[in-house]
ModelCIF file with pLDDT and N, C-alpha, C, O atoms, coordinates in Angstrom:
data_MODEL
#
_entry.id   MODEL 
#
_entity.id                         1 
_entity.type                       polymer 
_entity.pdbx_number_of_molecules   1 
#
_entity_poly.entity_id                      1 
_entity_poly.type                           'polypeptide(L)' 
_entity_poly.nstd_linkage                   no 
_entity_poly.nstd_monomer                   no 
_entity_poly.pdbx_seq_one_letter_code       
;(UNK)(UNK)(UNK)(UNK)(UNK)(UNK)(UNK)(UNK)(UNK)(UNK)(UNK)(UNK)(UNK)(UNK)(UNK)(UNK)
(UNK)(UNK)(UNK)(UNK)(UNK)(UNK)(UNK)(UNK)(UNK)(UNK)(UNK)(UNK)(UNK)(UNK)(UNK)(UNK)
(UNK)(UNK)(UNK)(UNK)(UNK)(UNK)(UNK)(UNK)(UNK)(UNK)(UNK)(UNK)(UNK)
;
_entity_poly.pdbx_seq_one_letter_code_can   XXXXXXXXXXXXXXXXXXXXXXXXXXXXXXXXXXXXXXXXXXXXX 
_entity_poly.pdbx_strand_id                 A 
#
loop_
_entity_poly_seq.entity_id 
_entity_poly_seq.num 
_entity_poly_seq.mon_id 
_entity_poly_seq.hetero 
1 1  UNK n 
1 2  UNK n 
1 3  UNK n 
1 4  UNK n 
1 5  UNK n 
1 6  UNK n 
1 7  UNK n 
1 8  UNK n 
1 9  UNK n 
1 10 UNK n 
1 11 UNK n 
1 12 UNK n 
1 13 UNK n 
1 14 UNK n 
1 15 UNK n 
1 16 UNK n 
1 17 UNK n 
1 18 UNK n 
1 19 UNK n 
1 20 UNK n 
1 21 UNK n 
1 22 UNK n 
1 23 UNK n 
1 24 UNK n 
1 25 UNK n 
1 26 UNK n 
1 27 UNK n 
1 28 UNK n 
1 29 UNK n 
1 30 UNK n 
1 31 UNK n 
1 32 UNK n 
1 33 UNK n 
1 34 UNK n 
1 35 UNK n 
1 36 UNK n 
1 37 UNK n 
1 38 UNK n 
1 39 UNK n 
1 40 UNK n 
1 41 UNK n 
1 42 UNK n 
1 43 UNK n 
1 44 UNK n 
1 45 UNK n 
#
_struct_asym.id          A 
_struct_asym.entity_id   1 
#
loop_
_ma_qa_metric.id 
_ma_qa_metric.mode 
_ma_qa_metric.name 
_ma_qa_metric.software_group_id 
_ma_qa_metric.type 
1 global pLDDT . pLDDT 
2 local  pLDDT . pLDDT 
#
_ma_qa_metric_global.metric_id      1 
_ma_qa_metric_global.metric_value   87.33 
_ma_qa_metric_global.model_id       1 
_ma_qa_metric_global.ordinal_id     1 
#
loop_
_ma_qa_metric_local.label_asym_id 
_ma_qa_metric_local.label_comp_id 
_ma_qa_metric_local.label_seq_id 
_ma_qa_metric_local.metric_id 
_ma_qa_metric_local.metric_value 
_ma_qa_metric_local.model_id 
_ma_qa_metric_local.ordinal_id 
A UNK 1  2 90.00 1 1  
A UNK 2  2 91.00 1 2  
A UNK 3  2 92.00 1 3  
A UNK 4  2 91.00 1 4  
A UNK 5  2 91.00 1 5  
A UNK 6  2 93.00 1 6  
A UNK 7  2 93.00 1 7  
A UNK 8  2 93.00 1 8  
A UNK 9  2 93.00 1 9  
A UNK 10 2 94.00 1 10 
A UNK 11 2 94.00 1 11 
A UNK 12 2 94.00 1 12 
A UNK 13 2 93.00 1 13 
A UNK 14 2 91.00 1 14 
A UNK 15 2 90.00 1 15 
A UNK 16 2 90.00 1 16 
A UNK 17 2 88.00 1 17 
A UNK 18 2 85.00 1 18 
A UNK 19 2 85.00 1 19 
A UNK 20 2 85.00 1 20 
A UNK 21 2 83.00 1 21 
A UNK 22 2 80.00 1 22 
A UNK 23 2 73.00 1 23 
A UNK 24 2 74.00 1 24 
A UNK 25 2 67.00 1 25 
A UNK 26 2 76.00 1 26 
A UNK 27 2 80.00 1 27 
A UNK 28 2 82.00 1 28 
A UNK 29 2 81.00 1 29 
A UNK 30 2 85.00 1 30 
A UNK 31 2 86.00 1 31 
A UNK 32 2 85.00 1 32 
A UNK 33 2 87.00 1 33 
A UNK 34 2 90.00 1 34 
A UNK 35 2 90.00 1 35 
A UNK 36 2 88.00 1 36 
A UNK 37 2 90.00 1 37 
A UNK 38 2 92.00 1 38 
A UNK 39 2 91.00 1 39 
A UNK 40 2 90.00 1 40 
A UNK 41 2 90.00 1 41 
A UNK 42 2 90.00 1 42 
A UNK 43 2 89.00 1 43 
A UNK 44 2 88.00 1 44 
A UNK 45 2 87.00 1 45 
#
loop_
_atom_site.group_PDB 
_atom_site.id 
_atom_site.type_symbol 
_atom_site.label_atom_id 
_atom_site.label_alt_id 
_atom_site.label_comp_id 
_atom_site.label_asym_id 
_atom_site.label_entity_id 
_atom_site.label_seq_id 
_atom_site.pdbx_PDB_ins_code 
_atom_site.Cartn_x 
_atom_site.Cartn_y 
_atom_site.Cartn_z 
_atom_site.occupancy 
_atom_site.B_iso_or_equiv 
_atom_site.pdbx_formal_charge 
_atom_site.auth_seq_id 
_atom_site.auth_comp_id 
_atom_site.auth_asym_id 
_atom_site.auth_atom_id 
_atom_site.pdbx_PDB_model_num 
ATOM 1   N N  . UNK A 1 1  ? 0.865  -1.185 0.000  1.00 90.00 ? 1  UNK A N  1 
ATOM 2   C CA . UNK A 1 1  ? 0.000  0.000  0.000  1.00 90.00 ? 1  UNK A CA 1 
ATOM 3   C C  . UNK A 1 1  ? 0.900  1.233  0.000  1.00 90.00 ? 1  UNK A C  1 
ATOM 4   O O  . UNK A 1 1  ? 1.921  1.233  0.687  1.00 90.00 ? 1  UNK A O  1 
ATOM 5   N N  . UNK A 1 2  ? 0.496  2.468  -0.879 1.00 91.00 ? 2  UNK A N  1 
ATOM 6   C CA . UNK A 1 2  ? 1.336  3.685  -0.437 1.00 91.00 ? 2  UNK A CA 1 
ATOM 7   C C  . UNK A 1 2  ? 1.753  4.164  0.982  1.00 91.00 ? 2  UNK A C  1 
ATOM 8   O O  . UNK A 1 2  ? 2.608  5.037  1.128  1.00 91.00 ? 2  UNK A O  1 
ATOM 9   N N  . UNK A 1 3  ? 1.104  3.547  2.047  1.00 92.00 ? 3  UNK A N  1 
ATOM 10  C CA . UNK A 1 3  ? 1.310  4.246  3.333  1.00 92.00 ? 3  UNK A CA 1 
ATOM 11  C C  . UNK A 1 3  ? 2.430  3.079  3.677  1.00 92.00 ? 3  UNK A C  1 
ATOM 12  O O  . UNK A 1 3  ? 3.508  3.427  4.161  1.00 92.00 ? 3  UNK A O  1 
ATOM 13  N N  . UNK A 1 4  ? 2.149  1.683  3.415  1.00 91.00 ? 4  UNK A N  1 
ATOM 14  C CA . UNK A 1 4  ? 3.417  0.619  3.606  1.00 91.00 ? 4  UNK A CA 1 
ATOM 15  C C  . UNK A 1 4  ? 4.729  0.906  3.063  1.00 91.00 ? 4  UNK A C  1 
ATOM 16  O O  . UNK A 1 4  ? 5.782  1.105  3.669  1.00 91.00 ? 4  UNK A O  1 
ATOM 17  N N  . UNK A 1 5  ? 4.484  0.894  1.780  1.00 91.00 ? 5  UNK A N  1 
ATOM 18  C CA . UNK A 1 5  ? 5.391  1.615  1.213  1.00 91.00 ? 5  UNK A CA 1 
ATOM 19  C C  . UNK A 1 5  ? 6.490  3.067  1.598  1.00 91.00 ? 5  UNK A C  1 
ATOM 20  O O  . UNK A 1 5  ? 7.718  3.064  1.676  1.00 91.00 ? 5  UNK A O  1 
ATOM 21  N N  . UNK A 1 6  ? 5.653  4.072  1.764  1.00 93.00 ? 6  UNK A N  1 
ATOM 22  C CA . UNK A 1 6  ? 6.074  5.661  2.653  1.00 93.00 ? 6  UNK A CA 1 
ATOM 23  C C  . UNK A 1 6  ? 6.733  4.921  3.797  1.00 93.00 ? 6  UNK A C  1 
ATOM 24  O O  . UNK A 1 6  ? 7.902  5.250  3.596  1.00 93.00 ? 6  UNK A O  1 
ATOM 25  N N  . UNK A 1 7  ? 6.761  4.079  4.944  1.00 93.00 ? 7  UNK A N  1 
ATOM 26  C CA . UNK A 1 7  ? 6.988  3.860  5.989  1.00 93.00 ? 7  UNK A CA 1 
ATOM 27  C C  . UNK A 1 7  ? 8.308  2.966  5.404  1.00 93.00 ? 7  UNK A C  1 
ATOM 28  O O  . UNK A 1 7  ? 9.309  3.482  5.902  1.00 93.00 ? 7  UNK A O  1 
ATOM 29  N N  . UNK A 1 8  ? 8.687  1.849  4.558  1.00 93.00 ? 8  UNK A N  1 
ATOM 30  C CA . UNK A 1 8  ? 9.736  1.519  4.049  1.00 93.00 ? 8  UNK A CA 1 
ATOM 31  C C  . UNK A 1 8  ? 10.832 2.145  4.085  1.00 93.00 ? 8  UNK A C  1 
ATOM 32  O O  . UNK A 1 8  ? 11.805 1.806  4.758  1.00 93.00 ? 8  UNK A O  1 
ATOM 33  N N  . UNK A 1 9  ? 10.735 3.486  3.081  1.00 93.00 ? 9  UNK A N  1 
ATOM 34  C CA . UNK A 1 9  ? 11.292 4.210  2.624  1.00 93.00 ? 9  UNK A CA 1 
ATOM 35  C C  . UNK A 1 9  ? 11.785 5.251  3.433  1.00 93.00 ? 9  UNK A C  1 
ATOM 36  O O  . UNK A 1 9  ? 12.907 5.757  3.441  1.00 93.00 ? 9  UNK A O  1 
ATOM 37  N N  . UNK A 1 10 ? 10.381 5.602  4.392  1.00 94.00 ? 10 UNK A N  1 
ATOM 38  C CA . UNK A 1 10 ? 11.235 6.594  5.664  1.00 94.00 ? 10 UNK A CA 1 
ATOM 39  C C  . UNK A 1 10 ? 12.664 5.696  6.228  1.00 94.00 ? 10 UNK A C  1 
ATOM 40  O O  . UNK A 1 10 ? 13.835 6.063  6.130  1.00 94.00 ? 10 UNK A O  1 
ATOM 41  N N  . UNK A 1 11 ? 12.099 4.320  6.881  1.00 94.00 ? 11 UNK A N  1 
ATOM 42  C CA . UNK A 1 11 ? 12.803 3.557  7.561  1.00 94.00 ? 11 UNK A CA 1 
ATOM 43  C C  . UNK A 1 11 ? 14.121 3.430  7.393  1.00 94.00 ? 11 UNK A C  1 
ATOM 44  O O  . UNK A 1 11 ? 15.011 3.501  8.241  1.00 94.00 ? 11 UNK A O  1 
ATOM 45  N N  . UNK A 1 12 ? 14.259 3.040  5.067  1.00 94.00 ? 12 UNK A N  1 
ATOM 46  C CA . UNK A 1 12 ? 15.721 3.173  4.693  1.00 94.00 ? 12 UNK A CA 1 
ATOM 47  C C  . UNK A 1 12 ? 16.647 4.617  5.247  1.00 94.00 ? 12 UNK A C  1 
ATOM 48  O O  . UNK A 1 12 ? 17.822 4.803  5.565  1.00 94.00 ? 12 UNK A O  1 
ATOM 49  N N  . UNK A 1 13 ? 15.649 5.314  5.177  1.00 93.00 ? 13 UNK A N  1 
ATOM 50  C CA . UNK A 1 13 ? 16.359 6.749  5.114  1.00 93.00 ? 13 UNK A CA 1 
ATOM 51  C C  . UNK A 1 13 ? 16.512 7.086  6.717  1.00 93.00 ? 13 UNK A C  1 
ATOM 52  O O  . UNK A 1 13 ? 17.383 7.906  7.008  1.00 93.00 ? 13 UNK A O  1 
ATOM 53  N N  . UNK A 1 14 ? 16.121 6.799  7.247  1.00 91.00 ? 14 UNK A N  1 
ATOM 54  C CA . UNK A 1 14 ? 16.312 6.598  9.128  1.00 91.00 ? 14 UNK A CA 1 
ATOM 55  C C  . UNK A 1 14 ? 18.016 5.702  9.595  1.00 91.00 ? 14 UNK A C  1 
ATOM 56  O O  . UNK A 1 14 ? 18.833 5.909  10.493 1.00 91.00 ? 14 UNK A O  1 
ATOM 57  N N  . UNK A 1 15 ? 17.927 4.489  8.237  1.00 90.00 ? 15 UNK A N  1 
ATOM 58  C CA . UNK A 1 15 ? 18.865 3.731  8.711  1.00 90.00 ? 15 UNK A CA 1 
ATOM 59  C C  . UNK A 1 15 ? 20.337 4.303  7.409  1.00 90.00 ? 15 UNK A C  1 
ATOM 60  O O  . UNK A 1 15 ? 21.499 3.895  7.387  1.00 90.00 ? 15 UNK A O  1 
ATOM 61  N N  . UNK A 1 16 ? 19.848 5.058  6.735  1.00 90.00 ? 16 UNK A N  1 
ATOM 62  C CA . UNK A 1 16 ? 20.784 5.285  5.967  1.00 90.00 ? 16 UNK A CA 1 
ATOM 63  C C  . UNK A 1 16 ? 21.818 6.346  6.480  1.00 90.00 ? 16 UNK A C  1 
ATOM 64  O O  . UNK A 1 16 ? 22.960 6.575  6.083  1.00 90.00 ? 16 UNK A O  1 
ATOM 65  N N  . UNK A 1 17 ? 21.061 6.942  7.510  1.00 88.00 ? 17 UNK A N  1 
ATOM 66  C CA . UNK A 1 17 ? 21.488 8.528  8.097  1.00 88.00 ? 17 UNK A CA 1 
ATOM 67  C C  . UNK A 1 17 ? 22.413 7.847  9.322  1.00 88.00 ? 17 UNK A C  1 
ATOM 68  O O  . UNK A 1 17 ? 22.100 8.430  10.360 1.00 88.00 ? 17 UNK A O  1 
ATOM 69  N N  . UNK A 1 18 ? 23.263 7.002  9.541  1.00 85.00 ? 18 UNK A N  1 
ATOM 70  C CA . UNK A 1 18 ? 23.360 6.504  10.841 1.00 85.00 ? 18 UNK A CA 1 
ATOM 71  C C  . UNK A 1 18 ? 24.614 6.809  10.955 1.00 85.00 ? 18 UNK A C  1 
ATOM 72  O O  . UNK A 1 18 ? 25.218 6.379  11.937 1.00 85.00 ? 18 UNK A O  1 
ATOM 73  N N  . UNK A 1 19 ? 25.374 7.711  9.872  1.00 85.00 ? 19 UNK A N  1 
ATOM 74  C CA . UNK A 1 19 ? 26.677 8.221  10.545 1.00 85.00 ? 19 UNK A CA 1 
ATOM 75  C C  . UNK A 1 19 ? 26.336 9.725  11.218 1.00 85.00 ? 19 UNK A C  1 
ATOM 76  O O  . UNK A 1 19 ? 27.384 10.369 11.274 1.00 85.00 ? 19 UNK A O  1 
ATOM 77  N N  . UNK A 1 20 ? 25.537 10.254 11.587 1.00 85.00 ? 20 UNK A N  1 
ATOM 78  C CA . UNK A 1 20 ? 25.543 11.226 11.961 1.00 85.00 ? 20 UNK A CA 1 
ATOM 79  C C  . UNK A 1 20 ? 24.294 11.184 13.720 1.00 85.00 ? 20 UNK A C  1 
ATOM 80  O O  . UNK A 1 20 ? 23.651 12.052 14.309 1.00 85.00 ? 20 UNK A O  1 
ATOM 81  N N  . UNK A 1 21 ? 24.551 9.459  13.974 1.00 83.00 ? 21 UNK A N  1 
ATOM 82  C CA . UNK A 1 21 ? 23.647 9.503  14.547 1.00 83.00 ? 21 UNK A CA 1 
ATOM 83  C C  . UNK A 1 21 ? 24.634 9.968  15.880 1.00 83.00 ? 21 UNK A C  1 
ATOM 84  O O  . UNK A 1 21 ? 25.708 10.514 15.626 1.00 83.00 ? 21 UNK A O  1 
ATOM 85  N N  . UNK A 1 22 ? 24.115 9.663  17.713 1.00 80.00 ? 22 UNK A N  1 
ATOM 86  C CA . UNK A 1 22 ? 24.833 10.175 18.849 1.00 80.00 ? 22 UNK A CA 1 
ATOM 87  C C  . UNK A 1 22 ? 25.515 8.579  18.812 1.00 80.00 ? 22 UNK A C  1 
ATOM 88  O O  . UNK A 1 22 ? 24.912 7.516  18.662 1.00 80.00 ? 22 UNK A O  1 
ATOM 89  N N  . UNK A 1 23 ? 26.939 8.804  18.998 1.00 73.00 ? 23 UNK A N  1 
ATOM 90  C CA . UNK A 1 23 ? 27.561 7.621  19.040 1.00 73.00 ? 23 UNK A CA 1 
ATOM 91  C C  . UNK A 1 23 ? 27.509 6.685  20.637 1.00 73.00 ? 23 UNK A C  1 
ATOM 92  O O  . UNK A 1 23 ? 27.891 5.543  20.892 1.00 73.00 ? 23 UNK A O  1 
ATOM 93  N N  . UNK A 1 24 ? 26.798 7.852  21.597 1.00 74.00 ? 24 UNK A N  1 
ATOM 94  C CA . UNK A 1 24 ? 26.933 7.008  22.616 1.00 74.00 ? 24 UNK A CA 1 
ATOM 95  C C  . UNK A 1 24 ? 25.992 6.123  22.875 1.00 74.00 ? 24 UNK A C  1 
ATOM 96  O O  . UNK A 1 24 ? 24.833 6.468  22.642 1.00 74.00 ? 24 UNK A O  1 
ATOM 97  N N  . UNK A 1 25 ? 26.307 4.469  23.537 1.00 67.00 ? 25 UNK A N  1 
ATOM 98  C CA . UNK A 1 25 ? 25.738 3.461  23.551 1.00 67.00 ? 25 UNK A CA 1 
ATOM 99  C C  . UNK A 1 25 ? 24.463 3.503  24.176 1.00 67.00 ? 25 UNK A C  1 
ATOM 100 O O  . UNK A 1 25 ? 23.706 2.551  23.989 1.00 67.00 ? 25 UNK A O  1 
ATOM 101 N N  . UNK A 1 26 ? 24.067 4.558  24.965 1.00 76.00 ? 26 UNK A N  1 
ATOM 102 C CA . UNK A 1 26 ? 22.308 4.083  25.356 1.00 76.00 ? 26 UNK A CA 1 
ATOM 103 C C  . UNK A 1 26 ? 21.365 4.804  23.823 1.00 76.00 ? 26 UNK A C  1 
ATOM 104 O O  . UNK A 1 26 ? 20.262 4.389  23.469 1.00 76.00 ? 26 UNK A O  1 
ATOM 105 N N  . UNK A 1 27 ? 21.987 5.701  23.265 1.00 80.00 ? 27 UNK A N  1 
ATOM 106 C CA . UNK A 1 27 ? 21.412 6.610  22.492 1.00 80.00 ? 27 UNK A CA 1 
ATOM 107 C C  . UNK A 1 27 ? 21.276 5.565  20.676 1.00 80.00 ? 27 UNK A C  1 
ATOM 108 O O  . UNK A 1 27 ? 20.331 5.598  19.887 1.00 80.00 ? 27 UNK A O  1 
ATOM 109 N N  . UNK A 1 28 ? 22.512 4.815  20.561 1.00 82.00 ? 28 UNK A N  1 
ATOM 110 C CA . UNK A 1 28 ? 22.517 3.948  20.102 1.00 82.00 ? 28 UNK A CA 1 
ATOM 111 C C  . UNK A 1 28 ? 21.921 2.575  20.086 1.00 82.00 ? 28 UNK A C  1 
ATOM 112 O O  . UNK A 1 28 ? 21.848 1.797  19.134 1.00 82.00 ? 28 UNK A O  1 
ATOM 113 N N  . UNK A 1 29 ? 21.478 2.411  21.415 1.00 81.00 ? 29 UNK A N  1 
ATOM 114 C CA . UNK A 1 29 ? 20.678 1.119  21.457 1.00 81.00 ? 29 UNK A CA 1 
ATOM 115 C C  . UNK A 1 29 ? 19.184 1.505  21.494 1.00 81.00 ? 29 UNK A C  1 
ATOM 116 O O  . UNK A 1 29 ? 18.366 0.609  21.283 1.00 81.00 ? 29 UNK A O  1 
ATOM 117 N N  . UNK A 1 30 ? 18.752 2.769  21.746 1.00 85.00 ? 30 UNK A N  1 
ATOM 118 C CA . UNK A 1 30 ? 17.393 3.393  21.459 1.00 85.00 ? 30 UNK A CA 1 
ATOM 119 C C  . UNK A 1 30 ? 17.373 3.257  20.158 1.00 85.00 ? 30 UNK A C  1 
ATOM 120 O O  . UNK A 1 30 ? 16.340 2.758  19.712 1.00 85.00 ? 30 UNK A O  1 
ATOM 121 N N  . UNK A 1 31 ? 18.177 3.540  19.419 1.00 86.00 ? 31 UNK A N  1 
ATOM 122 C CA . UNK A 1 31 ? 17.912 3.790  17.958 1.00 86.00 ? 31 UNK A CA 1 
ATOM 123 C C  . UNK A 1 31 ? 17.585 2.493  17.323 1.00 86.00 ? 31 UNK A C  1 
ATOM 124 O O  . UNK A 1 31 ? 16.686 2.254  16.517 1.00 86.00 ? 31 UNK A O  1 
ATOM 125 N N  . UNK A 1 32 ? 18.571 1.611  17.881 1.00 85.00 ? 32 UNK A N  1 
ATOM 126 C CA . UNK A 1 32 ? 18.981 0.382  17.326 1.00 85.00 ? 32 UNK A CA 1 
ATOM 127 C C  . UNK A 1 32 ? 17.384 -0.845 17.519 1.00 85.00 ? 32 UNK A C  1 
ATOM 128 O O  . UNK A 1 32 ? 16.937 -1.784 16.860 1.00 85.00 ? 32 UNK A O  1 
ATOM 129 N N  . UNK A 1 33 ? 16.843 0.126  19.244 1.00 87.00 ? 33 UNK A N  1 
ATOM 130 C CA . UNK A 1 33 ? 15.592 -0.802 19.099 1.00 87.00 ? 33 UNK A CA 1 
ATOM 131 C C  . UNK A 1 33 ? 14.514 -0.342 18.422 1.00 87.00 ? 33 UNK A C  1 
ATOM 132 O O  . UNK A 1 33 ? 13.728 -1.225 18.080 1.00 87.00 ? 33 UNK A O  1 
ATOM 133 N N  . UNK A 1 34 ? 14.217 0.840  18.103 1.00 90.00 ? 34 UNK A N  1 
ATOM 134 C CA . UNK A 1 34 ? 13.323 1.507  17.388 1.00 90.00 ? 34 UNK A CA 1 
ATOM 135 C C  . UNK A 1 34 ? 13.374 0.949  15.973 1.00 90.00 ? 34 UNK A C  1 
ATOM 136 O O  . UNK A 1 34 ? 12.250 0.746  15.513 1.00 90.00 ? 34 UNK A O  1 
ATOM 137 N N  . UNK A 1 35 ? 14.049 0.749  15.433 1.00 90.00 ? 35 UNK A N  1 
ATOM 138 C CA . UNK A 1 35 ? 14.359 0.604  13.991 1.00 90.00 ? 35 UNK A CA 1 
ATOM 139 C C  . UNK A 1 35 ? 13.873 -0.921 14.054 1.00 90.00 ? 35 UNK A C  1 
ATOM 140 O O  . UNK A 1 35 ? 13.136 -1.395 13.189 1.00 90.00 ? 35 UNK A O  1 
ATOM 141 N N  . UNK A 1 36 ? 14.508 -1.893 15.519 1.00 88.00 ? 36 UNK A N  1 
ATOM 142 C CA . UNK A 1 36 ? 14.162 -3.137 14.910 1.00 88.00 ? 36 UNK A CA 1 
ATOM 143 C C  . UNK A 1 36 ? 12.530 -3.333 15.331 1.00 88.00 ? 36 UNK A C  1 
ATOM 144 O O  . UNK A 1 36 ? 12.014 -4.421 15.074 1.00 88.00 ? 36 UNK A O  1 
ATOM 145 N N  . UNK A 1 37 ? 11.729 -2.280 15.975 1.00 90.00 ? 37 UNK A N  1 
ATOM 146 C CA . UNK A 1 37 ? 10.608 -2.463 16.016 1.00 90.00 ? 37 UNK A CA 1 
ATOM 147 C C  . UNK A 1 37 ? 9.927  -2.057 14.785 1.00 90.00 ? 37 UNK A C  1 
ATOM 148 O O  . UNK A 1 37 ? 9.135  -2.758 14.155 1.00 90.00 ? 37 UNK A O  1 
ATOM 149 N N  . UNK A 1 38 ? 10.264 -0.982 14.521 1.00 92.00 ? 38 UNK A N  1 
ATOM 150 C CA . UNK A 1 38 ? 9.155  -0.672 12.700 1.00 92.00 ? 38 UNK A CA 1 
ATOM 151 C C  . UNK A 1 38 ? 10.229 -1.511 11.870 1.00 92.00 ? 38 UNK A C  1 
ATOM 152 O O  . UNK A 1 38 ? 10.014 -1.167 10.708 1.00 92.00 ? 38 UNK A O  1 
ATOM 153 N N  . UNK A 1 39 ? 11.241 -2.404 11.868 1.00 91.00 ? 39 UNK A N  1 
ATOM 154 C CA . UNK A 1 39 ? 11.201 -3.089 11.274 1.00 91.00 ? 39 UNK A CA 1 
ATOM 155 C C  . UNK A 1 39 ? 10.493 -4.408 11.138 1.00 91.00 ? 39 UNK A C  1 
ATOM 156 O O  . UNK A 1 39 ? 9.936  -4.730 10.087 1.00 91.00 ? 39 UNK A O  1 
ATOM 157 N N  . UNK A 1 40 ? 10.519 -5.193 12.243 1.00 90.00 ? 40 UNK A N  1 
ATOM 158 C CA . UNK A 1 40 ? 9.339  -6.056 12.430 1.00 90.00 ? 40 UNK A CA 1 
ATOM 159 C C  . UNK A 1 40 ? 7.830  -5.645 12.245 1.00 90.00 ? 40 UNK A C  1 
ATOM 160 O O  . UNK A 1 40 ? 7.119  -6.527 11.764 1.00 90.00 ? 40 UNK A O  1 
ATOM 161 N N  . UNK A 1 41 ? 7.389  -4.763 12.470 1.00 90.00 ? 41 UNK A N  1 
ATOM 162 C CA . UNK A 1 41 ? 6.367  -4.269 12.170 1.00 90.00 ? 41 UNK A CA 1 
ATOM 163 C C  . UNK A 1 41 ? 6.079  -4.598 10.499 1.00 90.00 ? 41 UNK A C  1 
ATOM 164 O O  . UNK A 1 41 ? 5.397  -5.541 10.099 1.00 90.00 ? 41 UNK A O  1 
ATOM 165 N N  . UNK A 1 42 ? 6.739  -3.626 9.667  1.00 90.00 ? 42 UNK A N  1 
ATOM 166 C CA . UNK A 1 42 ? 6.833  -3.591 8.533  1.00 90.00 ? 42 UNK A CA 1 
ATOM 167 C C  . UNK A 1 42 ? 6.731  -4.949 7.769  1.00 90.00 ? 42 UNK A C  1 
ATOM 168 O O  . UNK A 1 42 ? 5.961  -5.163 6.833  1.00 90.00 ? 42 UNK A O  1 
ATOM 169 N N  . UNK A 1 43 ? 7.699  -5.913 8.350  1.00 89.00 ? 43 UNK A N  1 
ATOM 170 C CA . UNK A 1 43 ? 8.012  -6.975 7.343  1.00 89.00 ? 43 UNK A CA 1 
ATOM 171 C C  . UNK A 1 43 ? 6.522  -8.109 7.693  1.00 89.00 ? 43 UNK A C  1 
ATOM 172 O O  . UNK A 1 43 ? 6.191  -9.055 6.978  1.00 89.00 ? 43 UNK A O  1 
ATOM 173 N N  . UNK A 1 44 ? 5.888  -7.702 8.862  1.00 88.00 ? 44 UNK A N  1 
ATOM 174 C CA . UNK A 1 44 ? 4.574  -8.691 9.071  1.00 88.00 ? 44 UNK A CA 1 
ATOM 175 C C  . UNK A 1 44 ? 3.664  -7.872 8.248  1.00 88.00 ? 44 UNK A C  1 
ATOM 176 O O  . UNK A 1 44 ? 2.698  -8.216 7.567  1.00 88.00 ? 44 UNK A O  1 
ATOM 177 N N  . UNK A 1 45 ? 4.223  -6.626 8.476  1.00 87.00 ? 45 UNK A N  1 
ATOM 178 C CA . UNK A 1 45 ? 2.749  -6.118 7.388  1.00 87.00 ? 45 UNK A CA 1 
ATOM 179 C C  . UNK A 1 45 ? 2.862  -7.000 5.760  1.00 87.00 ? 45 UNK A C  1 
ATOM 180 O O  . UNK A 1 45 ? 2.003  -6.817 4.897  1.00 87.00 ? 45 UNK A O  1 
#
């Protein structure tokens, strides 16, 4: 669907940006779980 789709594409671009993310490890593992939640999300959709 376009909205499945839009949410893909944010996601690449969320994970594409990751050299400029905060290198320190709690800020990094927030990120790291966020991503693997709309990633699971995504791939059941």
């Amino acid at each position: 669907s376009p909205r499945t789709h839009s949410q893909v594409v944010r996601l690449l671009e969320d994970l594409q940006g990751w050299p400029s993310w905060d290198p320190s490890e709690k800020n990094i593992e927030e990120k790291l779980r966020g991503i693997h939640t709309r990633a699971r999300n995504l791939l059941r959709r």
